[in-house]
C-alpha atoms as a PDB file:
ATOM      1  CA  UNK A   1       0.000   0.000   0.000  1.00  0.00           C
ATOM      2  CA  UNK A   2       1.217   3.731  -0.777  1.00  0.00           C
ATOM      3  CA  UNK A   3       1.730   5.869   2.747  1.00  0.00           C
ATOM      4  CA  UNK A   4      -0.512   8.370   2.996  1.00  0.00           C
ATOM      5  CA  UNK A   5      -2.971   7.447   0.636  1.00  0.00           C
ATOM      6  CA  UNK A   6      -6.539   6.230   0.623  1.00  0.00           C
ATOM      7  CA  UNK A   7      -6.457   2.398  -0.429  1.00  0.00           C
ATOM      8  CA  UNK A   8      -9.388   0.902  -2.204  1.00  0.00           C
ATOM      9  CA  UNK A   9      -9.940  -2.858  -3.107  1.00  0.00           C
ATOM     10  CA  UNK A  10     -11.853  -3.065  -6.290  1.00  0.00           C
ATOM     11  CA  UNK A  11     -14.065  -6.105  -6.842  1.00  0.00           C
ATOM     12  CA  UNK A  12     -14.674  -6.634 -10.288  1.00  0.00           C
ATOM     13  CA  UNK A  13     -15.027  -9.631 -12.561  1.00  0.00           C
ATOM     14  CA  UNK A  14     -15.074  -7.700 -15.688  1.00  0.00           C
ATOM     15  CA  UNK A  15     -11.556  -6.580 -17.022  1.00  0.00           C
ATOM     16  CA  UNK A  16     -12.790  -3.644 -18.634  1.00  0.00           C
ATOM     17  CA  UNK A  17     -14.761  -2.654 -15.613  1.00  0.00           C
ATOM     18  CA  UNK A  18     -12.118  -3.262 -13.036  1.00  0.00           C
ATOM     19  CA  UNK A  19      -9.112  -1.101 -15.183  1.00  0.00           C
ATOM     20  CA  UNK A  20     -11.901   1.664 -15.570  1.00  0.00           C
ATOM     21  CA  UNK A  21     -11.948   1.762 -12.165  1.00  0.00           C
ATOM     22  CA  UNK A  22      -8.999   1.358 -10.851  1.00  0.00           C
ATOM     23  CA  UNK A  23      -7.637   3.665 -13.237  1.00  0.00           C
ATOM     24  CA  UNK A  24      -9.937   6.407 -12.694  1.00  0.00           C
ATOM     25  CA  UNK A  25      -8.888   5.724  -8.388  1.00  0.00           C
ATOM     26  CA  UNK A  26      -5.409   5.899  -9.051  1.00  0.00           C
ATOM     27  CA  UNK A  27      -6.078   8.802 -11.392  1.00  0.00           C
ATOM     28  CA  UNK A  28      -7.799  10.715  -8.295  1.00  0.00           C
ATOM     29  CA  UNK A  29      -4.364   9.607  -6.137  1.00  0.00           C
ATOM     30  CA  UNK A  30      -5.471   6.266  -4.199  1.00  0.00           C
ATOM     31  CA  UNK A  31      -3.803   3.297  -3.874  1.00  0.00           C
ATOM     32  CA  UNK A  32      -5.757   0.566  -5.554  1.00  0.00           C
ATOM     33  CA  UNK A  33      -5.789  -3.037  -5.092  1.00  0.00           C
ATOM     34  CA  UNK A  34      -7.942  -5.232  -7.762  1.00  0.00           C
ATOM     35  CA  UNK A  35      -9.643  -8.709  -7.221  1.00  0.00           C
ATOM     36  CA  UNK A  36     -11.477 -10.506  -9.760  1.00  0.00           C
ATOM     37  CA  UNK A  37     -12.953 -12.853  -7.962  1.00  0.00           C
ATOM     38  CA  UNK A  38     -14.098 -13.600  -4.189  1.00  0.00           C
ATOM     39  CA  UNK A  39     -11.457 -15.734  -2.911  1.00  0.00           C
ATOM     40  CA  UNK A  40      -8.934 -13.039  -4.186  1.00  0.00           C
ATOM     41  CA  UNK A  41     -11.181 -10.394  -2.636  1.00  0.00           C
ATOM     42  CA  UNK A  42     -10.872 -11.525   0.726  1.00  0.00           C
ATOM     43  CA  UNK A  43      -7.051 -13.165   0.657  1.00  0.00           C
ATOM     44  CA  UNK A  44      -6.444  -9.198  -0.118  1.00  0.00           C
ATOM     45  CA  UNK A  45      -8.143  -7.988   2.865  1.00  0.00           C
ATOM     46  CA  UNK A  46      -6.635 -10.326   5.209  1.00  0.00           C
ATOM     47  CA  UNK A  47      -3.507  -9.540   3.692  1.00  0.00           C
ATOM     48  CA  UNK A  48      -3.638  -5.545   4.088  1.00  0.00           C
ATOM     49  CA  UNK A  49      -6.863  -4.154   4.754  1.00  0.00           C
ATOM     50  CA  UNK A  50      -8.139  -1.337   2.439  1.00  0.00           C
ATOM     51  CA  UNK A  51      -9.749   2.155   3.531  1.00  0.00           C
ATOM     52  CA  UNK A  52     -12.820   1.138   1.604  1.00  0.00           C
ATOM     53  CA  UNK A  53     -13.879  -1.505  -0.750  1.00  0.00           C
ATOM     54  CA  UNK A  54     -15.772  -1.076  -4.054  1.00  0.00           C
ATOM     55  CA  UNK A  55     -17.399  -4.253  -4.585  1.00  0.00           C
ATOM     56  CA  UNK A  56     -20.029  -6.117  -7.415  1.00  0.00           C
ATOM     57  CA  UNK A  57     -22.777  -8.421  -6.000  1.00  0.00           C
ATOM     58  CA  UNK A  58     -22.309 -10.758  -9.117  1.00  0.00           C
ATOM     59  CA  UNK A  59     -18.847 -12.635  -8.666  1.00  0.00           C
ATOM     60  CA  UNK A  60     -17.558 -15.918  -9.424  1.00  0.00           C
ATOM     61  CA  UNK A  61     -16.895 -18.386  -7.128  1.00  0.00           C
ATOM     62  CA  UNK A  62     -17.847 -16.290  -3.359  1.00  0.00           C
ATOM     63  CA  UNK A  63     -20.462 -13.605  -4.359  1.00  0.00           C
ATOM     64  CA  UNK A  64     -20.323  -9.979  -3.232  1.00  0.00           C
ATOM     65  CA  UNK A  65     -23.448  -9.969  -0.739  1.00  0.00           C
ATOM     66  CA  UNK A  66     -21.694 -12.768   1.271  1.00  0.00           C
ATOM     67  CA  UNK A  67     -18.059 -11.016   1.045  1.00  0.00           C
ATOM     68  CA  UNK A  68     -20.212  -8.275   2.832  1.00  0.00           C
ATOM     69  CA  UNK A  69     -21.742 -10.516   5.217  1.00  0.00           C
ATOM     70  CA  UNK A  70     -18.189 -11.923   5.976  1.00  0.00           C
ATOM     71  CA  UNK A  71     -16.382  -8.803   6.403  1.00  0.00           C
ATOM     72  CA  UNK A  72     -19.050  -6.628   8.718  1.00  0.00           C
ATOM     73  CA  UNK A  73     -19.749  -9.643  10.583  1.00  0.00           C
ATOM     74  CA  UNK A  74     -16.242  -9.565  12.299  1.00  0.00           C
ATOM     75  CA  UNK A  75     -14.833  -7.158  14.389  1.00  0.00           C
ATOM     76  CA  UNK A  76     -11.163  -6.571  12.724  1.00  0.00           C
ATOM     77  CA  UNK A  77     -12.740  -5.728   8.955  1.00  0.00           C
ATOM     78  CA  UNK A  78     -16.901  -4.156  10.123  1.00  0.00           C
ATOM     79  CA  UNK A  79     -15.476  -0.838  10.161  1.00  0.00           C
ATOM     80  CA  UNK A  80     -14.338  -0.918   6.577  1.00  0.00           C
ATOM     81  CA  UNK A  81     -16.727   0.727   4.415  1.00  0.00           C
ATOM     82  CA  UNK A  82     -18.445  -0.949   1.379  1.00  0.00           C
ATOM     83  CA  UNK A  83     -19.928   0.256  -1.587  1.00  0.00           C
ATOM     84  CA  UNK A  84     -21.722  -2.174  -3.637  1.00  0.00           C
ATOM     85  CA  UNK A  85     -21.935  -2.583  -7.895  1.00  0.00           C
ATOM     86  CA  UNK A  86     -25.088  -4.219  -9.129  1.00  0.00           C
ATOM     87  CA  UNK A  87     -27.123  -4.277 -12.443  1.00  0.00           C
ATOM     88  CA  UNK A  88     -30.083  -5.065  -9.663  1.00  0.00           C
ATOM     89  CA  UNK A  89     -32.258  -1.964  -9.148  1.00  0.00           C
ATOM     90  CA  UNK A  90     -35.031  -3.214  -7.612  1.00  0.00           C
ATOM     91  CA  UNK A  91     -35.985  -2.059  -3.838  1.00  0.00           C
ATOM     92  CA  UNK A  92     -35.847  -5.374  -2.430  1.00  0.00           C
ATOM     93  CA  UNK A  93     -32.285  -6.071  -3.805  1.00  0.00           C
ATOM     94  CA  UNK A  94     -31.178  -2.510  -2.734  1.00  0.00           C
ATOM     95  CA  UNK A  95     -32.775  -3.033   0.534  1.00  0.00           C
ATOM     96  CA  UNK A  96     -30.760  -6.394   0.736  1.00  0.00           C
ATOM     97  CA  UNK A  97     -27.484  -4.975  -0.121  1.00  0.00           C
ATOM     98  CA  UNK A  98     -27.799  -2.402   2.942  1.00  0.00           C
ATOM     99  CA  UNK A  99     -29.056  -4.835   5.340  1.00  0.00           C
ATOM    100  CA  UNK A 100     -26.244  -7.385   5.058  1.00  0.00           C
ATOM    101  CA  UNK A 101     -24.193  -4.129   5.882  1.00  0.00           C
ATOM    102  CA  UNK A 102     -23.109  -2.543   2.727  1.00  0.00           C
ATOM    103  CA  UNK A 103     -22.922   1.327   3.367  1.00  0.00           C
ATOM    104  CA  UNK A 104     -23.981   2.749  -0.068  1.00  0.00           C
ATOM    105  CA  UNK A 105     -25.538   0.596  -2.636  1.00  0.00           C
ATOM    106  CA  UNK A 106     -24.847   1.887  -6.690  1.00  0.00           C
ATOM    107  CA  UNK A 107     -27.070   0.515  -9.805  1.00  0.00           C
ATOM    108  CA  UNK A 108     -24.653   0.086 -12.737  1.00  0.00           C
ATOM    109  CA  UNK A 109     -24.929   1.797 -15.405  1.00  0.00           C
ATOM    110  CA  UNK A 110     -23.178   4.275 -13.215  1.00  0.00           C
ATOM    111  CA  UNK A 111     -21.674   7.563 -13.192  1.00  0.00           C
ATOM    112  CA  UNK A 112     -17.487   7.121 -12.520  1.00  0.00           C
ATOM    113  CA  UNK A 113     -18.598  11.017 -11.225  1.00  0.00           C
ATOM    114  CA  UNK A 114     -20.620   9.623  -8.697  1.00  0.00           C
ATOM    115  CA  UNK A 115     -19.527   6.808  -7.516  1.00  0.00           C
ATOM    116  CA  UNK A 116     -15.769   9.186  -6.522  1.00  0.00           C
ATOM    117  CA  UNK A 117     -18.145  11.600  -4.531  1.00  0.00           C
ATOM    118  CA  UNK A 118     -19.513   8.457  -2.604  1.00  0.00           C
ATOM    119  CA  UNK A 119     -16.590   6.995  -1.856  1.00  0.00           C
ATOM    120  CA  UNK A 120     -15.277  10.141  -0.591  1.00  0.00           C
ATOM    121  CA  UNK A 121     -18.194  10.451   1.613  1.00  0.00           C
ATOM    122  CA  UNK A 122     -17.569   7.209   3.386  1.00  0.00           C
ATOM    123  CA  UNK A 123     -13.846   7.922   3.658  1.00  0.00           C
ATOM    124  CA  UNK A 124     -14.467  11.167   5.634  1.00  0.00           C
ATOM    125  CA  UNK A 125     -15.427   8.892   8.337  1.00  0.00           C
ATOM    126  CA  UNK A 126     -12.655   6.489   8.141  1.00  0.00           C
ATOM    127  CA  UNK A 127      -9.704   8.541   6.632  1.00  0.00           C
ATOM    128  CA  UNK A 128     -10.936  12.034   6.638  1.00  0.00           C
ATOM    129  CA  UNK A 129      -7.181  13.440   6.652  1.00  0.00           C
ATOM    130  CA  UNK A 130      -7.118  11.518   3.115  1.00  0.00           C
ATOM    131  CA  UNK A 131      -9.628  13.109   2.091  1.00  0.00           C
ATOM    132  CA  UNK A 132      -8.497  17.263   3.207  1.00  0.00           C
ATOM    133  CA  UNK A 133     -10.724  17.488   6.337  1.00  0.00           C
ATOM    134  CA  UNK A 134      -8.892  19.607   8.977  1.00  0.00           C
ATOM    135  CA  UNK A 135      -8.698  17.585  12.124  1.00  0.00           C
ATOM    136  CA  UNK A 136      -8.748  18.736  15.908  1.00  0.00           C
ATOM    137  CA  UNK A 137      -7.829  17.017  19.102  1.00  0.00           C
ATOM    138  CA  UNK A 138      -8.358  19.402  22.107  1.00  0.00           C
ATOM    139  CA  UNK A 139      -6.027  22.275  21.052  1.00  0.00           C
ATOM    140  CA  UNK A 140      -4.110  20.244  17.672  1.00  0.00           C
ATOM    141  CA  UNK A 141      -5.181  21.062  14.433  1.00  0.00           C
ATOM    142  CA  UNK A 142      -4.099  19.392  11.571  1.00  0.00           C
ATOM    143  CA  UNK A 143      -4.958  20.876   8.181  1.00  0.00           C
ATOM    144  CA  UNK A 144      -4.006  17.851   5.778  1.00  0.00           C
ATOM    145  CA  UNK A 145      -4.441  20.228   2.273  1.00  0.00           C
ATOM    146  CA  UNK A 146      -1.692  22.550   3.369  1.00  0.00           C
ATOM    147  CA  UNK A 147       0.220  20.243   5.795  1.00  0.00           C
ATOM    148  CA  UNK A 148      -0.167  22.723   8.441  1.00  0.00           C
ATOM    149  CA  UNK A 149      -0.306  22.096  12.108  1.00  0.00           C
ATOM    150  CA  UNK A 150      -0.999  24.484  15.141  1.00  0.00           C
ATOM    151  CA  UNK A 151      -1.511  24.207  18.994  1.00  0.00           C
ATOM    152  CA  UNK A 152      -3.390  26.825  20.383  1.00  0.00           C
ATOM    153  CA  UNK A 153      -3.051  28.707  17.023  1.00  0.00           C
ATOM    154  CA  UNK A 154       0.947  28.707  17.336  1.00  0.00           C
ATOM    155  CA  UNK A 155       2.284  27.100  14.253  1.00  0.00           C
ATOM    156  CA  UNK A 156       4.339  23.796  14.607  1.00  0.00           C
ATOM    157  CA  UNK A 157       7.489  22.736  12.594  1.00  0.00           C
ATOM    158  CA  UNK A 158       7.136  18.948  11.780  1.00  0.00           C
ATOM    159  CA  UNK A 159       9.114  16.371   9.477  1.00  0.00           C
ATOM    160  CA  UNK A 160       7.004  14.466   7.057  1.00  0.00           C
ATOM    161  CA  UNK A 161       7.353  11.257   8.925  1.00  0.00           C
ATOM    162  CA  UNK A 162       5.811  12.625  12.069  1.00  0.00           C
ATOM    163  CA  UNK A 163       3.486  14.929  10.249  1.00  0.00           C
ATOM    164  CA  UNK A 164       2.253  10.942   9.008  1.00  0.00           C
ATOM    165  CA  UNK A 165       2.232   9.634  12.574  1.00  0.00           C
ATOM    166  CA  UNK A 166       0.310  12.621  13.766  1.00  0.00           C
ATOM    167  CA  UNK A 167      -2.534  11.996  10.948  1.00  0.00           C
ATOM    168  CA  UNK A 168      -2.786   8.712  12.115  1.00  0.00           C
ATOM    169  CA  UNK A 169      -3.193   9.274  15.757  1.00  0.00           C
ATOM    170  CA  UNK A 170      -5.744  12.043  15.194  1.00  0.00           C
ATOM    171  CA  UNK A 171      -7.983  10.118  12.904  1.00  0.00           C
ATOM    172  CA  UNK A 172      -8.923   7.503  15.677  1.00  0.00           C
ATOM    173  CA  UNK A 173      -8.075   9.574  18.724  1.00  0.00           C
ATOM    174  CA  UNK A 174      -7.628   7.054  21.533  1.00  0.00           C
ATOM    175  CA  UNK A 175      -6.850   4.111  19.607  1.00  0.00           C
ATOM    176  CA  UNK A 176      -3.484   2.235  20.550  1.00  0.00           C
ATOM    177  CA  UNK A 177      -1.656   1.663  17.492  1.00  0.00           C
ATOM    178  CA  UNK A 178       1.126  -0.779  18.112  1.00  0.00           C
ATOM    179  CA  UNK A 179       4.800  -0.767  16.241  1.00  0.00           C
ATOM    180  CA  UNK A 180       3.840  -2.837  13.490  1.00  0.00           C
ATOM    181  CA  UNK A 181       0.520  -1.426  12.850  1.00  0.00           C
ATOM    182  CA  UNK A 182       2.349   2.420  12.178  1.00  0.00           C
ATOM    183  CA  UNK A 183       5.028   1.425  10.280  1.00  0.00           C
ATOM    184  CA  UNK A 184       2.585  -0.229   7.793  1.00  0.00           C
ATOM    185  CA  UNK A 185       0.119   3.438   7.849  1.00  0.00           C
ATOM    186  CA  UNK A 186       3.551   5.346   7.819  1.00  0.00           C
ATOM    187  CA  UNK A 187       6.326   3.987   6.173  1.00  0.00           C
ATOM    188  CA  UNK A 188       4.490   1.017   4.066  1.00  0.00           C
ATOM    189  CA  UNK A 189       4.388  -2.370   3.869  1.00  0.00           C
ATOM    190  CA  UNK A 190       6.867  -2.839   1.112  1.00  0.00           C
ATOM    191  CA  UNK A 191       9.803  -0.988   2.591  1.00  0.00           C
ATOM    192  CA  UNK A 192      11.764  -2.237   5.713  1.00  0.00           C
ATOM    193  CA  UNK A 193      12.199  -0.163   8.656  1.00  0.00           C
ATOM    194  CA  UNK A 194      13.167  -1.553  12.530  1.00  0.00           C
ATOM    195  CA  UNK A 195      10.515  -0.767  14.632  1.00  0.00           C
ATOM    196  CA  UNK A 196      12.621   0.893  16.841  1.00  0.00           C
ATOM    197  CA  UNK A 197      12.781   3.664  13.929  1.00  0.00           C
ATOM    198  CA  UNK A 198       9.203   4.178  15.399  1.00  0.00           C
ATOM    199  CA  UNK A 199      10.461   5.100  18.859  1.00  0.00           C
ATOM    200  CA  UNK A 200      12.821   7.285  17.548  1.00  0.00           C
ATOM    201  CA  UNK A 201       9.757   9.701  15.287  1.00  0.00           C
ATOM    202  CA  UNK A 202       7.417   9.204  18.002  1.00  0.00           C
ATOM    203  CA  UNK A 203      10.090  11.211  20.291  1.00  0.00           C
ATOM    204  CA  UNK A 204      10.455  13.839  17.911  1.00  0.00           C
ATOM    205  CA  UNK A 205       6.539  14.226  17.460  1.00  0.00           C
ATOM    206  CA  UNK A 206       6.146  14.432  21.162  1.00  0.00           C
ATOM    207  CA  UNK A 207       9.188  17.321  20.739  1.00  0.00           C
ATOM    208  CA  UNK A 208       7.075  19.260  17.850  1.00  0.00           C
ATOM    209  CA  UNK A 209       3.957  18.610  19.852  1.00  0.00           C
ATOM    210  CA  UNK A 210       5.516  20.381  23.068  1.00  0.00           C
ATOM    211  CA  UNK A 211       7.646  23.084  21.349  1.00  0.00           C
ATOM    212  CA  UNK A 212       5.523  26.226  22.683  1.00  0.00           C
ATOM    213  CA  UNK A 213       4.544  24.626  25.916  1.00  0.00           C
ATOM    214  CA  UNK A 214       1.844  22.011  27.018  1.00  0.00           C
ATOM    215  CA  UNK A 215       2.095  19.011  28.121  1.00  0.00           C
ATOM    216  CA  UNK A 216       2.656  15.823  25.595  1.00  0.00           C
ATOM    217  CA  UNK A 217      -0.771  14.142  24.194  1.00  0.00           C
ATOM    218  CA  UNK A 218       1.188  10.740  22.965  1.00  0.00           C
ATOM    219  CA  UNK A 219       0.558   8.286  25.414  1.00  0.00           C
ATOM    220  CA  UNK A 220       2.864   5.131  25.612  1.00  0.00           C
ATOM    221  CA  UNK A 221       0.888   1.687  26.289  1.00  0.00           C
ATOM    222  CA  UNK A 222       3.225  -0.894  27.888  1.00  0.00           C
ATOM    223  CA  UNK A 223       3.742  -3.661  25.569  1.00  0.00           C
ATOM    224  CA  UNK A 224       0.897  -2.303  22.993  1.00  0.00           C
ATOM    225  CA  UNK A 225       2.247   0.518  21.135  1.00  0.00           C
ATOM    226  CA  UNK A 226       1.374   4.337  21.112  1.00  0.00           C
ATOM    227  CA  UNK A 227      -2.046   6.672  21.179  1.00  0.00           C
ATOM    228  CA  UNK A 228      -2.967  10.242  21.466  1.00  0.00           C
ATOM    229  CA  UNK A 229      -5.203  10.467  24.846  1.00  0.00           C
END
């Protein structure tokens, strides 16, 4: 997966469909990872989770409402959100879709126009640093579009790597995110890096974080890993 960027899995059986789509993603600056099938679809996700998945009900082999049922009915993957492709317009099938826990529903023929504001709208909740929102934690604000960052309105001077760290923290304020977890969000899963590196960029975010005062919001779980608050 890139750093920094919003991964999508696409789900797509037809070629033509799935390069449309992926290119149009990658076009818009995610990441994309594509499946054809079911099986693939879910070996993906248990192999790096995407932000959000783009997924068609009709599939070979495991079909698309039960990769939904799958996926929302266990804890580690019910968060991701899923959009689901079908040539089915009627109610019932819509209704369907939503109730196995699909979090928008789109009838193909579809607009590529669209179906990018949509998918934006469910990443706000999930990535909404990806996406430009500003985020705020107490008195931290985090503008992602201009890479700004400000504690009780006094600028702060931050590297790249812990401007990435930061992001991550304030997206899911609270959450512990052990070693492993942030060099795969920071640094990426394809590039090696001692997690000790981690210690080290964690110290100098809890530096930038302090620079005009205050006292540090990175708390250190024993034997878990790192969260703000």
């Amino acid at each position: 997966m890139s750093v920094d960027r919003p991964h999508v899995l696409v789900v797509e059986d037809e070629p033509a469909q799935r390069e449309v789509l992926g290119y149009n993603f990658e076009s818009e600056g995610f990441s994309v990872t594509r499946a054809e099938n079911g099986d693939d679809a879910l070996m993906f996700v248990e192999e790096d989770a995407p932000d959000l998945i783009v997924l068609d009900w009709m599939l070979p082999g495991v079909s698309g409402i039960e990769i939904c049922r799958r996926l929302k009915s266990r804890t580690e993957t019910r968060q991701i959100p899923i959009i689901m492709l079908s040539a089915r317009s009627e109610d019932v099938d819509r209704v369907r879709g939503l109730e196995t826990g699909a979090d928008d529903y789109v009838v193909k023929p579809y607009s590529v126009i669209e179906l990018m504001a949509r998918v934006r709208t469910q990443l706000r909740r999930v990535r909404p640093a990806a996406v430009g929102q500003v985020l705020a934690y107490e008195d931290i604000k985090l503008d992602a579009e201009t890479h700004k960052v400000t504690r009780s309105e006094n600028p702060l001077k931050l590297g790249p790597t812990e401007f990435r760290l930061l992001s991550t923290f304030m997206e899911k304020p609270g959450r512990v995110w052990s070693r492993e977890q942030l060099l795969d969000r920071v640094w990426g899963r394809d590039i090696y890096v001692d997690t000790r590196t981690v210690d080290v960029h964690i110290g100098r975010l809890r530096k930038a974080l302090c620079q005009h005062g205050g006292e540090d919001p990175v708390r250190t779980v024993r034997g878990a890993g790192y969260a703000l608050g």
